[in-house]
Each structure stands twice: as structure tokens, then as C-alpha cells.
Protein backbone atom coordinates (compact mmCIF):
# COMPACT_ATOMS: atom_id res chain seq x y z
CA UNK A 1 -9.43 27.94 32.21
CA UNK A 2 -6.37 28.97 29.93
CA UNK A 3 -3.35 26.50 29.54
CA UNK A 4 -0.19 27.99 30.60
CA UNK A 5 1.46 25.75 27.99
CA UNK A 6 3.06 27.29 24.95
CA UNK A 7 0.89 28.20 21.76
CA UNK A 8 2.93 29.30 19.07
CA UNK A 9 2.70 26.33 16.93
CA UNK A 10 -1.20 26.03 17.63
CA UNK A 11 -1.54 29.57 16.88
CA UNK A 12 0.58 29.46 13.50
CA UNK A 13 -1.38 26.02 12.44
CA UNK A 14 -5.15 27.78 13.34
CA UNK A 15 -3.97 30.98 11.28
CA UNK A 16 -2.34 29.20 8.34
CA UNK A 17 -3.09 25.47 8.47
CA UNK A 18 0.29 24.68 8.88
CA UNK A 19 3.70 24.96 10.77
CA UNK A 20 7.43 24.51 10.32
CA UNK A 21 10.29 24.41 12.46
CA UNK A 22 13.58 24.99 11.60
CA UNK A 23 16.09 22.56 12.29
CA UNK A 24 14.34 20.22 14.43
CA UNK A 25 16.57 17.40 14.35
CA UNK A 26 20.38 17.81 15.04
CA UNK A 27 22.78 16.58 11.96
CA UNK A 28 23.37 13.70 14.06
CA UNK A 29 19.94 12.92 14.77
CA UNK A 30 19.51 13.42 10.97
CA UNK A 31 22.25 10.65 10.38
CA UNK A 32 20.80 8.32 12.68
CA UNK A 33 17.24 8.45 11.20
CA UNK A 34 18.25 8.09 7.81
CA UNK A 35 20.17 4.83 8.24
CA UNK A 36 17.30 3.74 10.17
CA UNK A 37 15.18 4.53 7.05
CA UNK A 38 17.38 3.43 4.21
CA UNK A 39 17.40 -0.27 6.08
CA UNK A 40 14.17 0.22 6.26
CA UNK A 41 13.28 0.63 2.88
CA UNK A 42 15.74 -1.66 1.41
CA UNK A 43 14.16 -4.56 3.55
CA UNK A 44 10.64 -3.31 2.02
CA UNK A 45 11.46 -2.99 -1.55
CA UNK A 46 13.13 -6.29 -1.23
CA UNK A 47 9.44 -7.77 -0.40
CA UNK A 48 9.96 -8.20 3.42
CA UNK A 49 7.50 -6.18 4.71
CA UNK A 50 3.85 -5.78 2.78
CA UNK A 51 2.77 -3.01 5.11
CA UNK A 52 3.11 -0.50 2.48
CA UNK A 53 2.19 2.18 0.00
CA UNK A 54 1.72 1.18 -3.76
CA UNK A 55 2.75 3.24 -6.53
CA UNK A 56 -0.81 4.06 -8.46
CA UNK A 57 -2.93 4.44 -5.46
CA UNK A 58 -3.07 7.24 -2.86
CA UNK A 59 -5.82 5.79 -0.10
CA UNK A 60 -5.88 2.92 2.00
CA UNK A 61 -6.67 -0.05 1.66
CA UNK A 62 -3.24 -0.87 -0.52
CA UNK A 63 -3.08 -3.89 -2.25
CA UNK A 64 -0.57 -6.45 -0.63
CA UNK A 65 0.60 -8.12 -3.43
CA UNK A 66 4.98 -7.35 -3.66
CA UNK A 67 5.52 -4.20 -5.61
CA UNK A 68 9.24 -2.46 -5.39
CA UNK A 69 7.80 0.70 -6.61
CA UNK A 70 6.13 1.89 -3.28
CA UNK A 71 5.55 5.47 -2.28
CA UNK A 72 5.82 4.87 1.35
CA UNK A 73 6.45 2.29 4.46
CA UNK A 74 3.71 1.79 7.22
CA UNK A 75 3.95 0.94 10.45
CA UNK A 76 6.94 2.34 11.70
CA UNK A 77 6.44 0.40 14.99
CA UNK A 78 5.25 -2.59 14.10
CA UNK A 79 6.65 -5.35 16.89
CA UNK A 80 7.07 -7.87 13.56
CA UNK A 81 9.56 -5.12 12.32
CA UNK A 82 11.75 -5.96 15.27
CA UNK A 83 14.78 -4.50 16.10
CA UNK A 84 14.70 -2.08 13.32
CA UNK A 85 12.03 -0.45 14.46
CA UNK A 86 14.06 0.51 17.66
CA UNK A 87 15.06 4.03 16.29
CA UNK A 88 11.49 4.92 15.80
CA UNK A 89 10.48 4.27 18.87
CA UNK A 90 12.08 7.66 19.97
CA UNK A 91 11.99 9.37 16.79
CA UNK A 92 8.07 9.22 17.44
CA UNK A 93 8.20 10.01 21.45
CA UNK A 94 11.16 12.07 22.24
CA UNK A 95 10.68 14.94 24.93
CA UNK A 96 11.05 17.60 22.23
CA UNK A 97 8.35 16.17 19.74
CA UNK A 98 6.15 15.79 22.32
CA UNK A 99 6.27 19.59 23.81
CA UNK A 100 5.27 20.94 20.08
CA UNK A 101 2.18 18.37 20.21
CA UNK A 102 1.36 19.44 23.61
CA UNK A 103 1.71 23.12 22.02
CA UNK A 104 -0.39 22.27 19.18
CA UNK A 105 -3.27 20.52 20.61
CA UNK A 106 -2.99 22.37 24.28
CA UNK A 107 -2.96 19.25 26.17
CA UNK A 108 -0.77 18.01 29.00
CA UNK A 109 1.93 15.22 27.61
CA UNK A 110 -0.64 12.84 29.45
CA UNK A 111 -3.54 13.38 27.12
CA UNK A 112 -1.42 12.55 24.22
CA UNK A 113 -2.04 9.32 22.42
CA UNK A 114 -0.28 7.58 20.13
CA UNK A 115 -1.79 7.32 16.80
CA UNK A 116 0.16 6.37 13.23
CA UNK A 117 3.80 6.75 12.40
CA UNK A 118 5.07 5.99 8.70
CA UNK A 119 7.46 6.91 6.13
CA UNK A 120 7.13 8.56 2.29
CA UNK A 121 9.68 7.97 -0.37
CA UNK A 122 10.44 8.37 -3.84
CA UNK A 123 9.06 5.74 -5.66
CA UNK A 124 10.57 4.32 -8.78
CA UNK A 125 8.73 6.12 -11.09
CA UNK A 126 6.69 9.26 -10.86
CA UNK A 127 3.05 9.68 -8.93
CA UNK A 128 1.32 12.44 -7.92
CA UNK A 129 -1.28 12.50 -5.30
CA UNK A 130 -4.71 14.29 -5.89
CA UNK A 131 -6.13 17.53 -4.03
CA UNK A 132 -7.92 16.39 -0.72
CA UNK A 133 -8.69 16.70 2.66
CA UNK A 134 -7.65 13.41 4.91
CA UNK A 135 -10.85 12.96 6.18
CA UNK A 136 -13.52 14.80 4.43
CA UNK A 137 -15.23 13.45 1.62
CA UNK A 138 -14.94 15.29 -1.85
CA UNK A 139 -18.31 15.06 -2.68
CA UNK A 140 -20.11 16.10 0.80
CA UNK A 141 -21.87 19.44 0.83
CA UNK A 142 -20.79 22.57 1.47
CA UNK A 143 -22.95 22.64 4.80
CA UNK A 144 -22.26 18.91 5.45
CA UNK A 145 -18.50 20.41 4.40
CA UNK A 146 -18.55 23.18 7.40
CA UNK A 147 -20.02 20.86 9.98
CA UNK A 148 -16.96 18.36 9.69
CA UNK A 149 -14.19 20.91 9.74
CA UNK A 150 -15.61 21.61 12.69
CA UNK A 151 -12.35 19.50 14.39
CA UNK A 152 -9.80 21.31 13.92
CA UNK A 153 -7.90 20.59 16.65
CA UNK A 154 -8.60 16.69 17.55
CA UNK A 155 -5.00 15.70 16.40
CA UNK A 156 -2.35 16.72 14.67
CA UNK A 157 -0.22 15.19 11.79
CA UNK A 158 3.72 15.98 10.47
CA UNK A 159 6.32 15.42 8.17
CA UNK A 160 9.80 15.05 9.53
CA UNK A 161 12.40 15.75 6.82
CA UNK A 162 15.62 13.29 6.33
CA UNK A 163 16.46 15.06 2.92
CA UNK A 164 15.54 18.40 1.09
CA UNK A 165 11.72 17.76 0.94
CA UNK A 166 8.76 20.01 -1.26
CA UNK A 167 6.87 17.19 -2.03
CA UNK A 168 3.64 18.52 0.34
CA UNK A 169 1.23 21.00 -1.65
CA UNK A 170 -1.33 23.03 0.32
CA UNK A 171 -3.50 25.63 0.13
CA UNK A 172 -2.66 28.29 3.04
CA UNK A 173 -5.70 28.65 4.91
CA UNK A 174 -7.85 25.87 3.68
CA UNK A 175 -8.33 24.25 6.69
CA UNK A 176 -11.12 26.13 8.59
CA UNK A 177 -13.25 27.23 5.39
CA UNK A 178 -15.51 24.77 2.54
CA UNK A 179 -13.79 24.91 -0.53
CA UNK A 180 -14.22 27.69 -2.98
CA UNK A 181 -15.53 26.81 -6.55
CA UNK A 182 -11.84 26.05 -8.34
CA UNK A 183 -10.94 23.94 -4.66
CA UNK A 184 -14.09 21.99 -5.23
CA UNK A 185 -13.84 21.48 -8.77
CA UNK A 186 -10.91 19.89 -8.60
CA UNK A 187 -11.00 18.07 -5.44
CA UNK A 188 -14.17 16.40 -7.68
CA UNK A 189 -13.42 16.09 -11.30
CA UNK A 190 -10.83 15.47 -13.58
CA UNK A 191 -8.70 17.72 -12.90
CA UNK A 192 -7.89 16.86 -9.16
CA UNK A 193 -4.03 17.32 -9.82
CA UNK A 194 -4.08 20.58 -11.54
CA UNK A 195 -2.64 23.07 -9.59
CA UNK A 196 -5.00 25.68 -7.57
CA UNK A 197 -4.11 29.28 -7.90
CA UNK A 198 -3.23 30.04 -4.09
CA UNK A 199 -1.37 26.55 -3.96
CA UNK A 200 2.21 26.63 -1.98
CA UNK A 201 4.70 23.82 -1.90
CA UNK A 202 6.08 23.63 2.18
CA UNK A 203 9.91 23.41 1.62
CA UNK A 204 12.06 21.24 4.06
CA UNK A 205 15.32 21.09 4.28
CA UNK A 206 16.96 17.71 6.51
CA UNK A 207 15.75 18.25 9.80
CA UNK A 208 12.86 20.54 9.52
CA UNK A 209 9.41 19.44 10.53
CA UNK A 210 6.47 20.53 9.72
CA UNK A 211 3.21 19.73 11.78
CA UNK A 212 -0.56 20.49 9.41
CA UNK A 213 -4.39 20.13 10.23
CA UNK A 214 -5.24 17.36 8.60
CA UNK A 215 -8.12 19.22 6.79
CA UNK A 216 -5.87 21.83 4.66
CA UNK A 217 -6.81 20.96 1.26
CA UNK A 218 -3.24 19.41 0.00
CA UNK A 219 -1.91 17.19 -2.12
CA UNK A 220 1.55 15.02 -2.62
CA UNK A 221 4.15 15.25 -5.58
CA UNK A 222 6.61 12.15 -5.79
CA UNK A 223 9.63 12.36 -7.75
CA UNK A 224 11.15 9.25 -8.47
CA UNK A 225 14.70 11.04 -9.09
CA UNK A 226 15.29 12.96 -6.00
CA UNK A 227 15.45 10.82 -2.43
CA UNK A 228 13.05 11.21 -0.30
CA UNK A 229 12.51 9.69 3.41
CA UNK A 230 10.09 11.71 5.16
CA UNK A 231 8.75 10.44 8.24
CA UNK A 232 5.00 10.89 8.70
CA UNK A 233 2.77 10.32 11.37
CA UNK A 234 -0.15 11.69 13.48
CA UNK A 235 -1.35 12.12 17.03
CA UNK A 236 -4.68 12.67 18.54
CA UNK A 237 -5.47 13.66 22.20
CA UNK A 238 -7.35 11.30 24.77
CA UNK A 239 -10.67 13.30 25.11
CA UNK A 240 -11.10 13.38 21.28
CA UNK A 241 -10.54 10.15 20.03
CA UNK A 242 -14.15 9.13 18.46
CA UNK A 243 -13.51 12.02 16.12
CA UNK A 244 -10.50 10.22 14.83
CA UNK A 245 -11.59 6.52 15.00
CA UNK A 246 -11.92 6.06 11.34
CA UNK A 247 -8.82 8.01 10.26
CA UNK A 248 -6.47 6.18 12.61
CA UNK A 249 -7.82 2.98 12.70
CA UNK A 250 -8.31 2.04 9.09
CA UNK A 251 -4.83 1.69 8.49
CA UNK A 252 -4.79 -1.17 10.78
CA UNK A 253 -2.89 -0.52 13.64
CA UNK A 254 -5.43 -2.36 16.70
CA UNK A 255 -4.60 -5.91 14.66
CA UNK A 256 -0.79 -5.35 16.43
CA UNK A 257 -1.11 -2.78 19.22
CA UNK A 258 -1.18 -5.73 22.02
CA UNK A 259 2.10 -6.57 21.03
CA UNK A 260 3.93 -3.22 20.95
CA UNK A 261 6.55 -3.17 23.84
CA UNK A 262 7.86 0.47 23.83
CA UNK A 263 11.14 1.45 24.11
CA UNK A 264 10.89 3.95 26.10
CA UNK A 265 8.09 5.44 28.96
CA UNK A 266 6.72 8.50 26.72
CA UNK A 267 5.75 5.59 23.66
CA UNK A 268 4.28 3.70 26.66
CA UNK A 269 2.01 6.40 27.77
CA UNK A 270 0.75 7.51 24.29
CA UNK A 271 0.06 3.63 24.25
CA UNK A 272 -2.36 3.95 26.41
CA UNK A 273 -4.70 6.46 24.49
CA UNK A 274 -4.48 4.58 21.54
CA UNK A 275 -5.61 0.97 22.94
CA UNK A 276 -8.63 2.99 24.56
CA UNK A 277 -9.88 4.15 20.94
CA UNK A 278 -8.59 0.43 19.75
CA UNK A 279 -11.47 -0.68 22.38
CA UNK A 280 -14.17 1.86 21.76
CA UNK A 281 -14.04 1.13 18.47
CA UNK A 282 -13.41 -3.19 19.07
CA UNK A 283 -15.84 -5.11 16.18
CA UNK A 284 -17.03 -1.87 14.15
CA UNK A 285 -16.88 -1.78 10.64
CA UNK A 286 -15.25 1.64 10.63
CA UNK A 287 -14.83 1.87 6.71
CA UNK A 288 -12.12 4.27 5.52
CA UNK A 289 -11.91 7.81 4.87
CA UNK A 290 -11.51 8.52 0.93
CA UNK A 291 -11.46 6.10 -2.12
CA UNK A 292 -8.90 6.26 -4.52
């Protein structure tokens, strides 16, 4: 039967493969999230935390050797993380981001389940991501190609803007179609981050957040010189979870879940959905989505 929810964000994400909205967070909310962040990266870069993204490669699994020049901080959560992962806690399940994922993925608040929450930054020196889809191979085929973007609308991933961000490339319309022959050539080859005529950069400005299909052939542009903290995260919905096993749970999130005490009773629900995939998917050699 049709939802009475609200469907403007689905309906702008299923025509273009993407959505922003304009001033999400409050200046103050702003403030608070980007102290949060700064300590948060300072304690990284100082070697504290290993649960992070290495300069040099793009795809999990990252190497855990210490490395200052990181590209991002995982695990936003994380009960080892203590208390400054307190601000997250509500960052990820506040009323008002969970009515756009309801929007997006047409499910009651219920259905929702927690998936990954993390944070990109500048690193200290220059790295660009290549063209890809999160969890579609490059070199599938196109039917093999169709057949998995057949998903559109298992979860649902953002970026939430602390500073002026344009670092997310994509190519408008990507997400429901195989690639054309200059998409797959350089999703493939050599030239994976040369630009692709129809690409468009989605400009942020502190506050903004943008929510994309995971399947949008994009890419990432990291400027060491201009700040970035960008939190980024995903969530998936309760009856679709074994089509997002692999993508959620290679980054290692079951090996702490059990020890998560939420903050708050929206975290604890979306909980819930995640240590029912955690289960499903207990002893399986899930592998991970892309090399590189």
C-alpha cells in the first residue's frame, strides 16, 4: 500500500542519484560537531586510535600501522573511543536525521538500522580517490552490472558538512544505469581519476548534507590545504539487510557492536537492526567490496 511518509528526498535521490539539504545543522550544532571532530582527529593523528583511513589507499582493509597522514577516522562510535564519542551518538540518531532516512528509504523510524558512521579529512598531502561504485565491481559485466544495481534503495549513505566541502565527484544519474563506454573505461584502466565529461562536484557549505545511492559512479578529491571534517556514514533498513552484509560489515563493526551503550533511545533502536545482520552474517567470510 503507499506510505504516507514524505518522499521528496527519495524522489530527488531516484531521479538524480543524489540529494542536498540546505542548512541542516544550526551554526551551533555546526560548532559543537566540529570541536567534537577536531579532538577527534588530533587524538588520531597523534596515533591513539588505528581505526582509520591511510593516505595512498581508498578501500578497506587499511593497513594499521601509525600514519599521521590519514584521509579519514572510522568508527565514530566505537565504545573504546569513550567519552568522545558522546557527540556522535546524536549527530548519527537525532529526530531530524532520522525523518530524511525514513523519507529516503520509505520506512517507519523502526525499520531503520544502524549501519557505519565515520569522518573524511584533509590529509597531509594530496590524494585523490578513483571513479567507482561502493559496491559493484569494476570489472563485472554489463548484464552482471544491471542485475546488481538492482538495489537501489536498500540503504542510504551521506556526507554531513562541518566546513565548505566539494570534495564528492559524481556523475548525475549514474546510479540506476551500467556505465557507458568513457564510465567504464575509466572505472577499469588507467585512467580511473580522469575526469568524465558529465562529472559534477556536490558543493557543501557548513551544515549542508547531502544523502547519495551508494551506486552513483563517484569519486573523492582530498586537498591537503583546505580543512575538511565531513562526517560520513550509512544506513540500511531491517528487511534488506543481506543486500548490505558485505558493504557494512567489512569495515568491522560486529567485532565491537556488543559493547555499544547508546546515548540515547533512537541509537538504541537502530542497534537493533544492525546486531541482527551482525548475526546472520556470524562466522562468514564476507570478503570486501572493491580492491584498491
Amino acid at each position: 500500500m503507499p506510505t504516507a511518509l514524505p518522499h521528496k528526498y527519495r524522489d530527488d535521490i531516484d531521479e538524480n542519484g543524489f540529494t542536498v539539504i540546505r542548512g541542516f545543522l544550526t551554526p551551533e550544532e555546526v560548532t559543537l560537531y566540529r570541536e567534537a571532530s577536531a579532538k577527534l582527529v588530533d587524538y588520531a593523528r597523534a596515533g591513539n586510535w588505528n581505526d582509520v583511513r591511510i593516505r595512498g589507499k581508498q578501500f578497506p582493509p587499511w593497513p594499521k600501522d601509525f600514519n599521521p597522514d590519514i584521509w579519514g577516522v572510522s568508527g565514530l562510535l566505537h565504545p573504546d573511543l569513550k567519552e568522545l564519542s558522546y557527540p556522535f551518538h546524536e549527530a548519527y540518531a537525532s529526530d531530524k536525521m532520522l525523518a530524511v532516512v525514513s523519507d529516503i528509504l520509505q520506512v517507519p523510524q523502526e525499520k531503520i538500522s544502524m549501519e557505519l558512521f565515520n569522518m573524511l579529512i584533509n590529509p597531509l598531502t594530496d590524494f585523490d580517490l578513483e571513479w567507482h561504485r561502493d559496491d559493484i565491481r569494476p570489472d563485472v559485466t554489463p548484464e552482471e552490472e544491471a542485475e546488481q544495481l538492482d538495489c537501489a534503495f536498500a540503504g542510504c549513505q551521506f556526507n554531513l558538512a562541518l566546513y565548505e566541502d566539494d570534495c564528492l565527484i559524481v556523475i548525475p544519474k549514474s546510479h540506476k544505469r551500467i556505465r557507458t563506454a568513457e564510465e567504464r573505461k575509466k572505472t577499469t584502466d588507467e585512467t580511473k581519476k580522469l575526469p568524465i565529461s558529465s562529472q559534477m562536484a556536490v558543493a557543501l557549505q557548513p551544515g549542508d548534507l547531502a544523502f547519495y545511492n551508494p551506486n552513483i559512479v563517484h569519486r573523492g578529491v582530498y586537498n591537503s590545504k583546505k580543512p575538511r571534517l565531513t562526517l560520513h556514514g550509512c544506513y540500511g533498513h531491517t528487511d534488506n539487510g543481506g543486500r548490505r552484509a558485505r558493504l557494512v560489515l567489512q569495515h568491522g563493526v560486529a567485532s565491537w557492536l556488543d559493547r555499544l551503550e547508546p546515548r540515547n533511545a533512537n541509537l538504541a533502536q537502530l542497534k537493533v537492526g544492525l546486531e541482527k545482520l551482525a548475526e546472520e552474517n556470524k562466522n562468514k567470510d564476507i570478503g570486501f567490496s572493491l580492491e584498491g
